[in-house]
N, C-alpha and C. Protein backbone atom coordinates (compact mmCIF):
# COMPACT_ATOMS: atom_id res chain seq x y z
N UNK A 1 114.55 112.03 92.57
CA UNK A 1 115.94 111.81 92.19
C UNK A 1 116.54 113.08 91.60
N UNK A 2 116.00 114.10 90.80
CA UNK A 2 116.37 114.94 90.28
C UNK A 2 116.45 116.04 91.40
N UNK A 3 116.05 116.27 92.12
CA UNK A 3 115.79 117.44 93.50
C UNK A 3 116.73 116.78 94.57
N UNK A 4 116.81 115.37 94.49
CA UNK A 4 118.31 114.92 95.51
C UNK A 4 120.10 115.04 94.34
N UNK A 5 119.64 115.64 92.67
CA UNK A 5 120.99 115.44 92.20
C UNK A 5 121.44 114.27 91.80
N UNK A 6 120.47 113.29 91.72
CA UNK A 6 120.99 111.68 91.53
C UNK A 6 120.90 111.44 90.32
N UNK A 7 121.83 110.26 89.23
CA UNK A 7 121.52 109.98 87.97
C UNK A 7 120.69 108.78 88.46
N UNK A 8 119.83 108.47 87.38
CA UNK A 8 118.62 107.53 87.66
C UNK A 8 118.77 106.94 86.30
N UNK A 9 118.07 105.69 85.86
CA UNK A 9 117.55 105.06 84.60
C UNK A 9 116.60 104.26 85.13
N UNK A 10 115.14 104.49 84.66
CA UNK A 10 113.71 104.09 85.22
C UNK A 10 113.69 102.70 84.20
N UNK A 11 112.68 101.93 84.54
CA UNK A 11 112.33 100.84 83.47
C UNK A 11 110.69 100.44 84.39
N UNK A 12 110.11 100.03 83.12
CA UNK A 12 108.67 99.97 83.71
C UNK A 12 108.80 98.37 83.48
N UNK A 13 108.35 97.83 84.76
CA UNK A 13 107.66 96.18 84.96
C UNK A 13 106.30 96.39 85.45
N UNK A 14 106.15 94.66 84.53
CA UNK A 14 104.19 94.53 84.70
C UNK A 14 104.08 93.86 86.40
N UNK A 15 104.39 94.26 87.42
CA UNK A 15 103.85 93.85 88.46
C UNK A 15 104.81 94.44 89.27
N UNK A 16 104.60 94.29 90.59
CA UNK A 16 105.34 94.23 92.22
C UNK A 16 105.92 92.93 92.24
N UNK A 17 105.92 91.82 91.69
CA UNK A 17 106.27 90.79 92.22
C UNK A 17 107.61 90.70 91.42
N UNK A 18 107.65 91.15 89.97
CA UNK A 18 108.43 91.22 88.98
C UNK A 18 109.63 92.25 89.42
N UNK A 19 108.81 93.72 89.95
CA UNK A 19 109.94 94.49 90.35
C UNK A 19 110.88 94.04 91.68
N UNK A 20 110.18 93.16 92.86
CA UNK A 20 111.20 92.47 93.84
C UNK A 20 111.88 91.58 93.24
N UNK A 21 111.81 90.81 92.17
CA UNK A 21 112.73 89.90 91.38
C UNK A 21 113.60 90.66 90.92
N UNK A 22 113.53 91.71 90.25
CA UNK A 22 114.78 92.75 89.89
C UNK A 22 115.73 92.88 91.18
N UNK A 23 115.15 93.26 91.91
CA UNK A 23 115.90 93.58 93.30
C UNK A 23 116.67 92.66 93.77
N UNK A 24 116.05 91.68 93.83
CA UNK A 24 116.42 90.16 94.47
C UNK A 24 117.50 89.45 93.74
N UNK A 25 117.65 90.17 92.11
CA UNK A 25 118.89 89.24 91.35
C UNK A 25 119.44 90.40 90.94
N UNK A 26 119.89 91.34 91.47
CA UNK A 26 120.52 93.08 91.38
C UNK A 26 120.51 93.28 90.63
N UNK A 27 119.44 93.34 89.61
CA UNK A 27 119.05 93.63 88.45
C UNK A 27 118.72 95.38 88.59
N UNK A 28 117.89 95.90 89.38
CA UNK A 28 117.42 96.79 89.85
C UNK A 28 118.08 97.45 91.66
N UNK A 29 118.08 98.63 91.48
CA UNK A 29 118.75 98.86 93.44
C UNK A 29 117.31 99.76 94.09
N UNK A 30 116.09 99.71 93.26
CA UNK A 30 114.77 100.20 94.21
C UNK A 30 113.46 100.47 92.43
N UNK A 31 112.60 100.16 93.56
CA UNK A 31 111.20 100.37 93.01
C UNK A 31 110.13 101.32 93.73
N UNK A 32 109.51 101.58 92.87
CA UNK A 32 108.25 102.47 93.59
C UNK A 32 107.13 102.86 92.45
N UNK A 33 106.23 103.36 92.84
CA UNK A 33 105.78 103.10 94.44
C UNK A 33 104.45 101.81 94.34
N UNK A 34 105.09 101.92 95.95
CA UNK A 34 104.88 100.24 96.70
C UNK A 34 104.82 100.69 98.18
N UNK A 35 103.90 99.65 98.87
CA UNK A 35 103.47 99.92 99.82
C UNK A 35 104.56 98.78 100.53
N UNK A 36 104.63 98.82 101.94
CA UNK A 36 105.71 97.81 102.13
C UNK A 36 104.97 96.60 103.10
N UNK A 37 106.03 95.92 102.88
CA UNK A 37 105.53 94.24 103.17
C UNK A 37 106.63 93.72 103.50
N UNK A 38 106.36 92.64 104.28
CA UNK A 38 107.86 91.94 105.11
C UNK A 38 108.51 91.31 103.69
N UNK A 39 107.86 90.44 103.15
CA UNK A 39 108.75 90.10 101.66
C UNK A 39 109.63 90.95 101.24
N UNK A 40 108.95 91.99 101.00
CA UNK A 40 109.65 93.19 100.55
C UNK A 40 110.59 93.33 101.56
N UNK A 41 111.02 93.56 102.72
CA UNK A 41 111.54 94.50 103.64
C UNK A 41 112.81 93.13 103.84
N UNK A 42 112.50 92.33 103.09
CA UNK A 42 113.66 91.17 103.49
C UNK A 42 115.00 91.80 102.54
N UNK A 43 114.72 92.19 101.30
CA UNK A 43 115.44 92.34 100.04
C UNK A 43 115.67 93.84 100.41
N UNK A 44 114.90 94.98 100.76
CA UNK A 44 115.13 96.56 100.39
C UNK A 44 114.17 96.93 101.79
N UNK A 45 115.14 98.01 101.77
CA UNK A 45 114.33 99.07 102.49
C UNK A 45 113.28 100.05 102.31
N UNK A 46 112.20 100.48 102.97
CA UNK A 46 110.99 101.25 102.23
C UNK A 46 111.51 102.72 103.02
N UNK A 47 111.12 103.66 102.25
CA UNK A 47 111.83 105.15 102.53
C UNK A 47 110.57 105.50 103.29
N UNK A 48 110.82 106.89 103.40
CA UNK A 48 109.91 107.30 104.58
C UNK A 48 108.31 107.54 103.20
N UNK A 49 106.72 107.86 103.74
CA UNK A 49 106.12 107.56 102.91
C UNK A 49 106.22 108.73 102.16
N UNK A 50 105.89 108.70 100.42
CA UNK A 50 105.53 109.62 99.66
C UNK A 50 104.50 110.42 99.30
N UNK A 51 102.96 109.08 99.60
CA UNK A 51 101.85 109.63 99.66
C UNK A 51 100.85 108.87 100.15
N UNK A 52 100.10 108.97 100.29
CA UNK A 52 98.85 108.18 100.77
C UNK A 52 97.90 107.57 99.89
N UNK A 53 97.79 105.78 99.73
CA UNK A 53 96.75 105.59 98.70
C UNK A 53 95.59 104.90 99.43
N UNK A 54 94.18 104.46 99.49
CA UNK A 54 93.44 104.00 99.99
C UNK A 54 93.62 102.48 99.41
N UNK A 55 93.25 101.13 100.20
CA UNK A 55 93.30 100.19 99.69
C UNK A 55 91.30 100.10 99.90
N UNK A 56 90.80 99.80 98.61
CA UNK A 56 89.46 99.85 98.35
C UNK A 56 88.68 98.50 98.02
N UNK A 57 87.25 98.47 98.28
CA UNK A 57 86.52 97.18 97.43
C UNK A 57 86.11 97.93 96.74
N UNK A 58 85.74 97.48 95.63
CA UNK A 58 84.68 98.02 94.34
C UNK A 58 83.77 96.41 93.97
N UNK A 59 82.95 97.42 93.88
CA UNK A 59 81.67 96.44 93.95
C UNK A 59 81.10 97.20 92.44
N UNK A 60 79.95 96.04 91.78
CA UNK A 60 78.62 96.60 90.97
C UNK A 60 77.60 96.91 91.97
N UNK A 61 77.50 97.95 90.61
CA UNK A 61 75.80 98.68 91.49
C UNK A 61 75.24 98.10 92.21
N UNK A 62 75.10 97.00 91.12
CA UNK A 62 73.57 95.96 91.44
C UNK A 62 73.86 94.71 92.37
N UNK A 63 75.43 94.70 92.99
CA UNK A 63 75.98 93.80 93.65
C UNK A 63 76.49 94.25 94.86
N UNK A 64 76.49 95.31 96.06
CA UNK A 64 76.80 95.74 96.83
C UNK A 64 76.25 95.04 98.08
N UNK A 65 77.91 94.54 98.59
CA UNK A 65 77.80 93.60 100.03
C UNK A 65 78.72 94.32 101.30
N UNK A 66 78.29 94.09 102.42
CA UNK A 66 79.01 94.49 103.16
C UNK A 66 80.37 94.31 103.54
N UNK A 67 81.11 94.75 103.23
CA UNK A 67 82.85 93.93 103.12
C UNK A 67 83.38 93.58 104.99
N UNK A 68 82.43 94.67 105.51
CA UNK A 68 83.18 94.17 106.64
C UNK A 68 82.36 93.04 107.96
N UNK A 69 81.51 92.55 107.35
CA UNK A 69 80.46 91.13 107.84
C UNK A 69 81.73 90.05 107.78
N UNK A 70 81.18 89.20 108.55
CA UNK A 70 81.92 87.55 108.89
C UNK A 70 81.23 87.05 107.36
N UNK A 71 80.02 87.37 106.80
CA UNK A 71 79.36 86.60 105.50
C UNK A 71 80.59 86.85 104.54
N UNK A 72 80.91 87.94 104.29
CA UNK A 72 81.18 88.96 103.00
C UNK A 72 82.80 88.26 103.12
N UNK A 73 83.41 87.84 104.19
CA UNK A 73 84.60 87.04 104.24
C UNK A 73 84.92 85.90 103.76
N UNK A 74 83.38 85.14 104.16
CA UNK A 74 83.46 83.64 103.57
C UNK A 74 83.35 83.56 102.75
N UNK A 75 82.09 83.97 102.40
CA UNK A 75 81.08 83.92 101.19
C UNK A 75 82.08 84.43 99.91
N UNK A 76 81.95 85.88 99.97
CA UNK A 76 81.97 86.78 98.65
C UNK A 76 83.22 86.09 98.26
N UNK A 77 83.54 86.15 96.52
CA UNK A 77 84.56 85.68 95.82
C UNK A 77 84.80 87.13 95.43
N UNK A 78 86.69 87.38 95.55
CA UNK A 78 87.19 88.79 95.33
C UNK A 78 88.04 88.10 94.57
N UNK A 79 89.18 89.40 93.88
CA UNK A 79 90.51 89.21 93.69
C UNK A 79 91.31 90.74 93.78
N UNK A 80 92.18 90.44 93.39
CA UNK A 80 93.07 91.38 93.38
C UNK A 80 94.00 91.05 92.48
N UNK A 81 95.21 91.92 92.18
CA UNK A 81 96.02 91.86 90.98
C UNK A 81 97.18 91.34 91.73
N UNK A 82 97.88 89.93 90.91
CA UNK A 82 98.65 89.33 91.81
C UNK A 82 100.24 89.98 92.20
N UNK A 83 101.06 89.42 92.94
CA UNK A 83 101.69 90.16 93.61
C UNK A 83 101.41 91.54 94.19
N UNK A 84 100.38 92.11 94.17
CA UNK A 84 100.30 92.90 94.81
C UNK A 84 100.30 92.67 96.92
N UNK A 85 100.33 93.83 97.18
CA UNK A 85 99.98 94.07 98.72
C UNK A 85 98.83 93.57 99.08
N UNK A 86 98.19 94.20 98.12
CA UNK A 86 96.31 93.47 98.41
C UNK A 86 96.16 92.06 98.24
N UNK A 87 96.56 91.56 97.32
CA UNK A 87 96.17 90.32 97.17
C UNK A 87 96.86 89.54 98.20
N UNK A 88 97.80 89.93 98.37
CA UNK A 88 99.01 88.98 99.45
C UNK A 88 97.75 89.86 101.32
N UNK A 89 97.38 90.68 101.05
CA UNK A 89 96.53 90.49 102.27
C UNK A 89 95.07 89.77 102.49
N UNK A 90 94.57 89.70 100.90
CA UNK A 90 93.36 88.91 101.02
C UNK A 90 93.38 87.32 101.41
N UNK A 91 95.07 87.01 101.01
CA UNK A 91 95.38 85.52 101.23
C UNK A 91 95.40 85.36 102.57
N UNK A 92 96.28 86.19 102.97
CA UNK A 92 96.77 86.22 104.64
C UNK A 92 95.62 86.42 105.93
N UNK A 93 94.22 87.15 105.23
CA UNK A 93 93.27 87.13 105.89
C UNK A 93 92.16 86.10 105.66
N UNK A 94 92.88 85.28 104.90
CA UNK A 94 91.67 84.10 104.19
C UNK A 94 90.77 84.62 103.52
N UNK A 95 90.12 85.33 102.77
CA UNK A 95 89.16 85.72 101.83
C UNK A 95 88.87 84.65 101.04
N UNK A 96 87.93 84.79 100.58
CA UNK A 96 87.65 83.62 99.73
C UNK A 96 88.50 83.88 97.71
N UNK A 97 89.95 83.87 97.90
CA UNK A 97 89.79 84.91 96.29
C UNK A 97 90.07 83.67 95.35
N UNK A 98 90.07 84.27 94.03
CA UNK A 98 89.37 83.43 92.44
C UNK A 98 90.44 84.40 91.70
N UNK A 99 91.50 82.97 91.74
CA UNK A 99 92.49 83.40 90.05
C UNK A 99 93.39 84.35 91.01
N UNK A 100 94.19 84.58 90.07
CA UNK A 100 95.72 85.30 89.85
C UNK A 100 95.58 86.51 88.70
N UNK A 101 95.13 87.73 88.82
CA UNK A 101 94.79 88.52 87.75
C UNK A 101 96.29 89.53 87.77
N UNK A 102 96.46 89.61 86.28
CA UNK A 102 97.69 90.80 86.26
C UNK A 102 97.80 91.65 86.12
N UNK A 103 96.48 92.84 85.58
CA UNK A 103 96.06 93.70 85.32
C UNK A 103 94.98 94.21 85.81
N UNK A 104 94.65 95.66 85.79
CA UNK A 104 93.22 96.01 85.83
C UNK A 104 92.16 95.55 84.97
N UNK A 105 92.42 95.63 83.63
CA UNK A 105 91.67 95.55 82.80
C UNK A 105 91.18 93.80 83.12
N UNK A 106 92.05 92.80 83.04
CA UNK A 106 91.68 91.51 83.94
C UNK A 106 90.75 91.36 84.91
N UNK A 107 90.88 92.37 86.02
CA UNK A 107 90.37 92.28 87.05
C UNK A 107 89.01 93.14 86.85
N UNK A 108 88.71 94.37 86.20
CA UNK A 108 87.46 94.88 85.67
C UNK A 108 86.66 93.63 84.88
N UNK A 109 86.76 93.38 84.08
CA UNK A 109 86.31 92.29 83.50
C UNK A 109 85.67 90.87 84.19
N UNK A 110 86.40 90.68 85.23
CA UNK A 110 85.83 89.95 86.38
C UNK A 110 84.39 90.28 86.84
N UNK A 111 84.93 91.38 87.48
CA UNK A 111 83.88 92.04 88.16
C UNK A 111 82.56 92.55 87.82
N UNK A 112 82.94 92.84 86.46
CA UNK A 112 81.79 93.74 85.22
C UNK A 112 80.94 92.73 84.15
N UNK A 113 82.31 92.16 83.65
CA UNK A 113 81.39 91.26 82.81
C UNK A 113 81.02 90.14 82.72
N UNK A 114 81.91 88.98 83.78
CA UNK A 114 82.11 87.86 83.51
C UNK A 114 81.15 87.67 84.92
N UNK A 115 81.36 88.51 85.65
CA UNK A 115 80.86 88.46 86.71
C UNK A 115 81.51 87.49 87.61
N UNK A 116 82.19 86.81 87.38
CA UNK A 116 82.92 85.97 88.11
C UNK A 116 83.51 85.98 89.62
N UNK A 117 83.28 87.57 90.19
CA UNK A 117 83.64 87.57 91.47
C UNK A 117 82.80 88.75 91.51
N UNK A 118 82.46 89.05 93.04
CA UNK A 118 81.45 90.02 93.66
C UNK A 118 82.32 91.12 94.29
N UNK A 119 83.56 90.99 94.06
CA UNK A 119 84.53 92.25 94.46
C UNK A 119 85.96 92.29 94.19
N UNK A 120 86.33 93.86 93.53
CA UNK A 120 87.82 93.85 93.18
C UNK A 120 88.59 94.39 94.67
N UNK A 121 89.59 94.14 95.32
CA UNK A 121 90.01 94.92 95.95
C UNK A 121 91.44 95.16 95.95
N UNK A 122 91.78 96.80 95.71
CA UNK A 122 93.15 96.72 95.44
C UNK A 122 93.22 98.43 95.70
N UNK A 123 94.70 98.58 95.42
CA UNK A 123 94.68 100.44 95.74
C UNK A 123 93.48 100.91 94.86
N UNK A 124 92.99 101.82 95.37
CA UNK A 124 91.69 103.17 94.79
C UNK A 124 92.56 103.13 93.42
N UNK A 125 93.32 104.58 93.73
CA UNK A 125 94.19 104.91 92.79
C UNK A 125 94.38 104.70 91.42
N UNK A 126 95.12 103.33 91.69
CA UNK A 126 95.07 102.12 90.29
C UNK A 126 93.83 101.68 89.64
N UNK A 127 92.98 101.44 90.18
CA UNK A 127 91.91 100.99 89.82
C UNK A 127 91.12 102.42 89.37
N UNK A 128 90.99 103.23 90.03
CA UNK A 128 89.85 104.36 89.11
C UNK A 128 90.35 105.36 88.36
N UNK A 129 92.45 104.92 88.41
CA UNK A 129 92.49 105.87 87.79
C UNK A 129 92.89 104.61 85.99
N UNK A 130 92.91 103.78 85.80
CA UNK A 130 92.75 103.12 84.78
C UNK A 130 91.44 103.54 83.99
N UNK A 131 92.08 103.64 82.85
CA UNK A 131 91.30 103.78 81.23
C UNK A 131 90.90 102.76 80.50
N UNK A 132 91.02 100.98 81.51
CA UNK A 132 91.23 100.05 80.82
C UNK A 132 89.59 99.05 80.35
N UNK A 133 88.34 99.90 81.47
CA UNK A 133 87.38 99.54 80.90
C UNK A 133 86.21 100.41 80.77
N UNK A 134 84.79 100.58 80.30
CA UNK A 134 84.13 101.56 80.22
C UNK A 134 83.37 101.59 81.97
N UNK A 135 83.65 100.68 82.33
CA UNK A 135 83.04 100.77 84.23
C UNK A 135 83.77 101.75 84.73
N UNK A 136 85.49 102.14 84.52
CA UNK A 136 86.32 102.38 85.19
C UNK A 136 86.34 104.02 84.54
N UNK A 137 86.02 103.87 83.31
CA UNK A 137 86.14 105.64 82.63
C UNK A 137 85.00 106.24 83.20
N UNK A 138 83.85 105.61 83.14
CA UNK A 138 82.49 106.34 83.54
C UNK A 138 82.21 106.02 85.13
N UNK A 139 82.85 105.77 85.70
CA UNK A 139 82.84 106.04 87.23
C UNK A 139 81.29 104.84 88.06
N UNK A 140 81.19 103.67 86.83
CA UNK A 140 79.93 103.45 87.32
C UNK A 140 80.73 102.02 88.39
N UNK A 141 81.00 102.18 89.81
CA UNK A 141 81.25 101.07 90.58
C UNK A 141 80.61 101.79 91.94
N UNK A 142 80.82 100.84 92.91
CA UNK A 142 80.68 101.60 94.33
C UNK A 142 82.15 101.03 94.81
N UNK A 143 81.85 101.89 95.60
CA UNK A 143 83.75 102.20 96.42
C UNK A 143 83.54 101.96 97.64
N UNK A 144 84.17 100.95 98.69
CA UNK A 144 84.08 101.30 99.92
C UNK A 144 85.77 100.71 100.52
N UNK A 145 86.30 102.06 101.44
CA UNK A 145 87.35 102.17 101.85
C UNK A 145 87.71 101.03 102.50
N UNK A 146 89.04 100.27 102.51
CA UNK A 146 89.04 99.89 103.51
C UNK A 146 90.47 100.02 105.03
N UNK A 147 91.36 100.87 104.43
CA UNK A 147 92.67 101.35 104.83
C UNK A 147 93.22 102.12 103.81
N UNK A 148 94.19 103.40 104.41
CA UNK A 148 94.62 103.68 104.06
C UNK A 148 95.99 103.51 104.04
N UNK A 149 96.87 103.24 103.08
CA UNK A 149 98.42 103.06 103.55
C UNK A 149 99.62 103.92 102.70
N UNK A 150 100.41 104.03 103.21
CA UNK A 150 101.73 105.06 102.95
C UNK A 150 102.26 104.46 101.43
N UNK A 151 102.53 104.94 100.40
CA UNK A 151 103.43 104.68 99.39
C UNK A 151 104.71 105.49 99.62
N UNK A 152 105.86 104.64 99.38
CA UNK A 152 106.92 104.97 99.13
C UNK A 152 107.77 104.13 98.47
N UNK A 153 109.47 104.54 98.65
CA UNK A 153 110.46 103.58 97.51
C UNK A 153 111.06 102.78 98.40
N UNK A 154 111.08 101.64 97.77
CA UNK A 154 112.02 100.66 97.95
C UNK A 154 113.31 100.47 97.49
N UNK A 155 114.22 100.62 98.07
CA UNK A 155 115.86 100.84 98.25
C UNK A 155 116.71 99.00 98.34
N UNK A 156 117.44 98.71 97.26
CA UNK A 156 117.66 97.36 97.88
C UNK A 156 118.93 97.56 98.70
N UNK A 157 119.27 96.74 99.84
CA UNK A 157 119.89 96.32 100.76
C UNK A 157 121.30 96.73 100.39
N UNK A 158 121.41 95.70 99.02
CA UNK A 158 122.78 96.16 98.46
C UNK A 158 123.43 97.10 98.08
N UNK A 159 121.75 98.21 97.13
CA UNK A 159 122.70 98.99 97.12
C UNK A 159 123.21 100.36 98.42
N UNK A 160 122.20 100.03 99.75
CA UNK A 160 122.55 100.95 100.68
C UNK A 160 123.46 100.79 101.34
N UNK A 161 124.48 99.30 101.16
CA UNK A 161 125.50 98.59 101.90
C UNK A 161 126.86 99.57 101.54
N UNK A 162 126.43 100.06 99.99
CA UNK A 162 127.47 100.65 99.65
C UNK A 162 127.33 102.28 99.30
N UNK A 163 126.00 102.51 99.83
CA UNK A 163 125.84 104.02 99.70
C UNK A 163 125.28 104.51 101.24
N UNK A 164 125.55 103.72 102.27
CA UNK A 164 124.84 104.12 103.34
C UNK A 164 124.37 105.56 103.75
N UNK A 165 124.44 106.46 102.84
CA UNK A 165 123.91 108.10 102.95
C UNK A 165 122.61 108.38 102.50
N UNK A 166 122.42 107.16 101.30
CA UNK A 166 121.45 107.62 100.21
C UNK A 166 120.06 107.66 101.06
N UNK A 167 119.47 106.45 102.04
CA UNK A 167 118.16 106.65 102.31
C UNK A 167 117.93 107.95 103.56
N UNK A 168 118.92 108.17 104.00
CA UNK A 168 118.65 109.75 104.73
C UNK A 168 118.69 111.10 103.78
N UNK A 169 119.09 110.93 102.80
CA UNK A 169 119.41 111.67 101.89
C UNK A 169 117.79 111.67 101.07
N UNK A 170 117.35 110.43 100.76
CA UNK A 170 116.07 110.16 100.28
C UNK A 170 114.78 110.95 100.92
N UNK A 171 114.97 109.97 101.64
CA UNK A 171 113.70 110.58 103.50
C UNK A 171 113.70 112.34 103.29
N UNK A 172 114.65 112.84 103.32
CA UNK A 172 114.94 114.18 103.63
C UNK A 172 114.85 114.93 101.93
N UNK A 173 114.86 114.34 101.12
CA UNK A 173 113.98 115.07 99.48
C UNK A 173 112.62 114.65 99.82
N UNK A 174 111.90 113.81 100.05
CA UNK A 174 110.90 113.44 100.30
C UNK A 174 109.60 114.52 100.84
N UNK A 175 110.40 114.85 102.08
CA UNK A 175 109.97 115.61 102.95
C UNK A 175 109.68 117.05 102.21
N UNK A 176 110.85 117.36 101.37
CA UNK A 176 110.82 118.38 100.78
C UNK A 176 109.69 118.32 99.51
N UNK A 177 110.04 117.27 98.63
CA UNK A 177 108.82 117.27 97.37
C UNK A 177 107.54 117.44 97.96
N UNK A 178 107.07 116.33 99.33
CA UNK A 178 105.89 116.46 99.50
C UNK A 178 105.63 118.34 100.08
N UNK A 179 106.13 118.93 100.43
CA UNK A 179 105.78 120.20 100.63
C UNK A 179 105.36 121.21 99.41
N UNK A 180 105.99 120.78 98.25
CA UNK A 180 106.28 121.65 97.32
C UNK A 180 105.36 121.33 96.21
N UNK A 181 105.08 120.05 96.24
CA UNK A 181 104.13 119.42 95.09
C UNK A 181 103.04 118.60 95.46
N UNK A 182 102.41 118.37 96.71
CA UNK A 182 101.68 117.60 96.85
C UNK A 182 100.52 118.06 97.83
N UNK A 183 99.00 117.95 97.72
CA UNK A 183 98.27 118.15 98.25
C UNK A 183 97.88 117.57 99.42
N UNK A 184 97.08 117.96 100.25
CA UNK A 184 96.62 117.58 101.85
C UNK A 184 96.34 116.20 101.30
N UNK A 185 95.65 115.62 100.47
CA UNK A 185 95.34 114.18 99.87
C UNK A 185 95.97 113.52 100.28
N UNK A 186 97.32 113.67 99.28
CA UNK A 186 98.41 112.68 99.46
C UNK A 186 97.63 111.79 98.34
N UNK A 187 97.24 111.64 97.09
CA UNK A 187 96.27 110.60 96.22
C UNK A 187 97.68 110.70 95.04
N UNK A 188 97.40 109.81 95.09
CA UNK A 188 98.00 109.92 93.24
C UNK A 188 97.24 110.90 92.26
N UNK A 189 95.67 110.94 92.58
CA UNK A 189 94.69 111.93 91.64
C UNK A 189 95.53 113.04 92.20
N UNK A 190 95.38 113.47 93.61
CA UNK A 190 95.93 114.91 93.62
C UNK A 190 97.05 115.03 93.01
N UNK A 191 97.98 114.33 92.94
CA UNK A 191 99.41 114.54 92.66
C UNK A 191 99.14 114.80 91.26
N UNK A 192 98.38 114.03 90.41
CA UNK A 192 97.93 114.12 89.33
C UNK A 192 97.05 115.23 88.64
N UNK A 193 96.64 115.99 89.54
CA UNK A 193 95.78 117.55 89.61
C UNK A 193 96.95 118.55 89.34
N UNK A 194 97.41 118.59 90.51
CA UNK A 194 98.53 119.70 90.53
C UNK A 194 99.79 119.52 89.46
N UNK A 195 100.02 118.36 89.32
CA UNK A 195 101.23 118.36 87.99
C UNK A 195 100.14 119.45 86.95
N UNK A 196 99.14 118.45 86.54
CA UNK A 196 98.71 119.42 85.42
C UNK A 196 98.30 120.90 85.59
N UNK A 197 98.23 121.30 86.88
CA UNK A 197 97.82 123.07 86.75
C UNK A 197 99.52 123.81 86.66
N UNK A 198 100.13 123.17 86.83
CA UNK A 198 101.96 123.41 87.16
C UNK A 198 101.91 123.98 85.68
C-alpha cells in the first residue's frame, strides 16, 4: 500500500473466517494474506499471488504416518485451525478431523500433549513460525509437504465497484515488491530473513 501511494488503516482479526465477515458486512474492503477459496471469491477478489506458503502435516516423532495412504485418510484424526483453507479442505476431502481449533497454540497442544489427534495440518509458515509451544520453538515435529499455494489479498467486490483501477494497480505493486524484497522462496521465513538483514 505504501509503494502503490494508498492510505490504509490495518486491524488485526483472530481468524479468516472473521476477516470474510468484515468483508461481507463492509466493515473491511480486503484482507491478507489468504489463500483463495470460492467462499472467499464470492465476497472479494484475490490479487495476483504475493508469496508462496506450503500447506503441511506435522506429525510427533514418535507418531509418523503416511499422509498420503487410503489408511492415513480414514483412520488418522487431524485438525486444523478453523476457518482456515486447510481445514475447509480437510472437510471437503473427508478426513477424519476432531474439533474446531482457533489457534496454534490449541492446535500444538492437540498434537503434543493431549495427544488427541495424530496430525496438525495447516500452512508451514504459521505453524513453525509460532512461539506458542516448546514443540514449535525447538523444532521437535516432522513435516511432510503437502501443496504448495499462492498467498495474496483479498479485495472486496464493493470496494472495486467503485475503484475499478485499484486491483491492476495492486497486481502491478505486487510484481514490483516481490522483485525488490522477496526471495526465490517466496516463505514468509524468507520474507522474514531479508526484512531483518534490510
Amino acid at each position: 500500500m505504501q509503494s502503490m501511494g494508498q492510505d490504509y488503516q490495518a486491524s488485526i482479526v483472530p481468524n479468516f473466517k472473521r476477516a470474510l465477515s468484515e468483508i461481507e458486512h463492509n466493515k473491511a474492503d480486503g484482507f491478507f494474506l489468504a489463500s483463495q477459496n470460492s467462499q472467499r471469491d464470492e465476497f472479494a477478489e484475490f490479487s495476483s499471488p504475493l508469496l508462496y506458503n506450503n500447506w503441511s502435516w506435522f506429525f510427533r516423532y514418535d507418531t509418523f504416518l503416511d499422509p498420503y495412504s487410503a489408511a492415513f485418510k480414514s483412520q488418522a484424526k487431524v485438525a486444523s485451525i478453523e476457518g482456515t483453507n486447510t481445514h475447509f479442505w480437510l472437510l471437503q476431502n473427508h478426513y477424519q478431523v476432531i474439533g474446531k481449533q482457533h489457534n496454534v497454540k490449541k492446535l500444538a497442544q492437540m498434537l503434543f500433549d493431549v495427544k488427541r489427534i495424530d496430525a496438525a495440518f495447516l500452512s508451514a509458515d504459521v505453524f513453525k513460525e509460532s512461539a506458542e509451544h516448546p514443540n514449535l520453538i525447538n523444532d521437535e515435529y516432522i513435516e511432510v509437504v503437502q501443496s504448495a499455494r499462492p498467498f495474496g489479498i483479498y479485495i472486496s467486490k464493493q470496494y472495486l465497484s467503485q475503484h475499478p483501477d485499484f486491483m491492476a494497480r495492486l497486481n502491478q505493486t505486487i510484481n514490483t515488491v516481490q522483485k525488490q524484497y522477496l526471495n526465490n522462496s517466496y516463505s514468509l521465513s524468507g520474507f522474514k530473513r531479508d526484512a531483518a538483514a534490510r
